[in-house]
Protein backbone atom coordinates (compact mmCIF):
# COMPACT_ATOMS: atom_id res chain seq x y z
CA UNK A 1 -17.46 -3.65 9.55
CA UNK A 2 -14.41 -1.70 8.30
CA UNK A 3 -12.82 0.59 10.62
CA UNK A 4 -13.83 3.82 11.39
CA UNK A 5 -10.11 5.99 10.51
CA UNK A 6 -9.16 9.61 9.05
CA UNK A 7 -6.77 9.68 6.29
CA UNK A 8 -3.70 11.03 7.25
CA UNK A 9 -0.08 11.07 4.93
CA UNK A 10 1.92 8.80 5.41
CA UNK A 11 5.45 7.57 4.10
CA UNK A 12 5.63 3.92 2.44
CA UNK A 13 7.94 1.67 0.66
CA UNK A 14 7.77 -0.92 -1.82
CA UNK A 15 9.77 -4.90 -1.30
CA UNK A 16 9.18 -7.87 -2.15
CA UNK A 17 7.28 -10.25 0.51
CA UNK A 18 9.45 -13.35 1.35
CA UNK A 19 5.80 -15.34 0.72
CA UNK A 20 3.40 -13.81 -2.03
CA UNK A 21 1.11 -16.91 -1.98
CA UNK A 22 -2.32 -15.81 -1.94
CA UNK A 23 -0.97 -12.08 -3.21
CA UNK A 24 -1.23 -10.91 -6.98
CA UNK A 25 2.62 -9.13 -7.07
CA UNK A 26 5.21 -10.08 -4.38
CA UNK A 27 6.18 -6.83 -4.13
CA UNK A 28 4.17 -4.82 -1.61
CA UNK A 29 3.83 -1.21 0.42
CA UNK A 30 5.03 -0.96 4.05
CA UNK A 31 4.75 1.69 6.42
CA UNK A 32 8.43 3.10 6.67
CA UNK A 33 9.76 2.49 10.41
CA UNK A 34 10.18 4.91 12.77
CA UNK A 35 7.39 7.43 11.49
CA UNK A 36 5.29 9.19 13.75
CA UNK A 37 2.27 7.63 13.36
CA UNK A 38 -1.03 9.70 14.28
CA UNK A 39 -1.98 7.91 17.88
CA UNK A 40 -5.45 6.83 16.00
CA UNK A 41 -3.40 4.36 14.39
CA UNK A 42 -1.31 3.78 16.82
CA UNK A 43 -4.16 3.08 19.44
CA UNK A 44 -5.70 0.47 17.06
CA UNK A 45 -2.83 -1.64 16.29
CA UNK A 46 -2.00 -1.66 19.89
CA UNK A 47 -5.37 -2.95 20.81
CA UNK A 48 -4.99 -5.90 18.15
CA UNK A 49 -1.47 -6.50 19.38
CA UNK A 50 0.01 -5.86 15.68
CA UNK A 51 2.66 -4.20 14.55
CA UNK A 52 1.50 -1.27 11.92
CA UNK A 53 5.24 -1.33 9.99
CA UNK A 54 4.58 -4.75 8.98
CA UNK A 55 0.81 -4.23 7.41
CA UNK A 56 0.91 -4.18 3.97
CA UNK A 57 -1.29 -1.26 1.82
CA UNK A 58 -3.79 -1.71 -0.68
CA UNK A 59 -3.50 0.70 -3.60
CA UNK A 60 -2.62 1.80 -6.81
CA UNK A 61 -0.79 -1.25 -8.41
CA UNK A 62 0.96 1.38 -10.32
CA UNK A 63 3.01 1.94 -7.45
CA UNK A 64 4.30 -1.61 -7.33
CA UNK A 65 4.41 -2.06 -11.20
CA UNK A 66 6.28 0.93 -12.22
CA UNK A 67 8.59 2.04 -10.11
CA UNK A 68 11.91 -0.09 -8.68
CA UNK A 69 11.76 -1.70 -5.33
CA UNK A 70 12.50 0.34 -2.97
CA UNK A 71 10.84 3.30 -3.84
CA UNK A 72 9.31 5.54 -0.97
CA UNK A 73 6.00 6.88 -1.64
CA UNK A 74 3.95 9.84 0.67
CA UNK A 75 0.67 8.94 0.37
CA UNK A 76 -2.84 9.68 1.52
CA UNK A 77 -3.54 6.59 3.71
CA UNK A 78 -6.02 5.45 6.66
CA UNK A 79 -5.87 2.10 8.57
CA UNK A 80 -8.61 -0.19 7.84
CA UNK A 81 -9.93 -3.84 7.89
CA UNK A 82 -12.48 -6.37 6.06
CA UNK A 83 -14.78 -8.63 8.12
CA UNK A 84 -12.82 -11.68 8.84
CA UNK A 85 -9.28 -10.32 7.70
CA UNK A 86 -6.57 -8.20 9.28
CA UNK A 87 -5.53 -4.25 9.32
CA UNK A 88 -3.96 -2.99 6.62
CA UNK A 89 -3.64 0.42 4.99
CA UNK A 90 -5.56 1.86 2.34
CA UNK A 91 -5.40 4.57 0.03
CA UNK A 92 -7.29 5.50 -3.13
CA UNK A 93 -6.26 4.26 -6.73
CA UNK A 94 -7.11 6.92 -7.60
CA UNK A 95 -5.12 9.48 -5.55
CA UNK A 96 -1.02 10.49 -6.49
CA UNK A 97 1.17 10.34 -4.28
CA UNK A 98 2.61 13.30 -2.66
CA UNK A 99 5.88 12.50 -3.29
CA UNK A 100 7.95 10.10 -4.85
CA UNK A 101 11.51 9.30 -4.05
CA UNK A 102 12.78 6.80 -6.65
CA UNK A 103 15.19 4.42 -5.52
């Protein structure tokens, strides 16, 4: 069962992953570091011992298609899970992001 977490905005930003086996684009969303982070988020990461900056966020590929790497993106964006797999963030495909800051 997914978990139960608000949306809340958060800042990301697009690299590439050193390993993209098993991933359809090596480049990826990351929580930028030292964000506060909403203690629901926080709480849960703690409890499965992971870090949240290095969870990677499922969401528009738009975001990792069209813009450079690097790019920071405030999004809409809640922590989740599948049965059997690990957190990771998700936000809509269908939601913009807040902001954009090109790199």
């Amino acid at each position: 069962m997914a978990l139960n977490q608000n949306y809340y905005k958060l800042w990301f930003e697009s690299f590439i992953l050193k390993n993209a086996s098993g991933h359809r684009s090596e480049v990826q969303l990351k929580l930028i570091p030292d964000q506060d982070l909403p203690s629901e988020i926080e709480n849960e990461c703690h409890s499965k011992s992971v870090d949240p900056y290095s969870l990677l966020t499922e969401c528009n590929k738009r975001l990792f298609n069209d813009y450079s790497v690097g790019t920071r993106f405030l999004l809409k964006a809640k922590l989740t899970n599948r049965e059997g797999e690990g957190p990771f963030f998700y936000s809509y495909y269908g939601w913009q992001p807040f902001e954009i800051i090109a790199q």
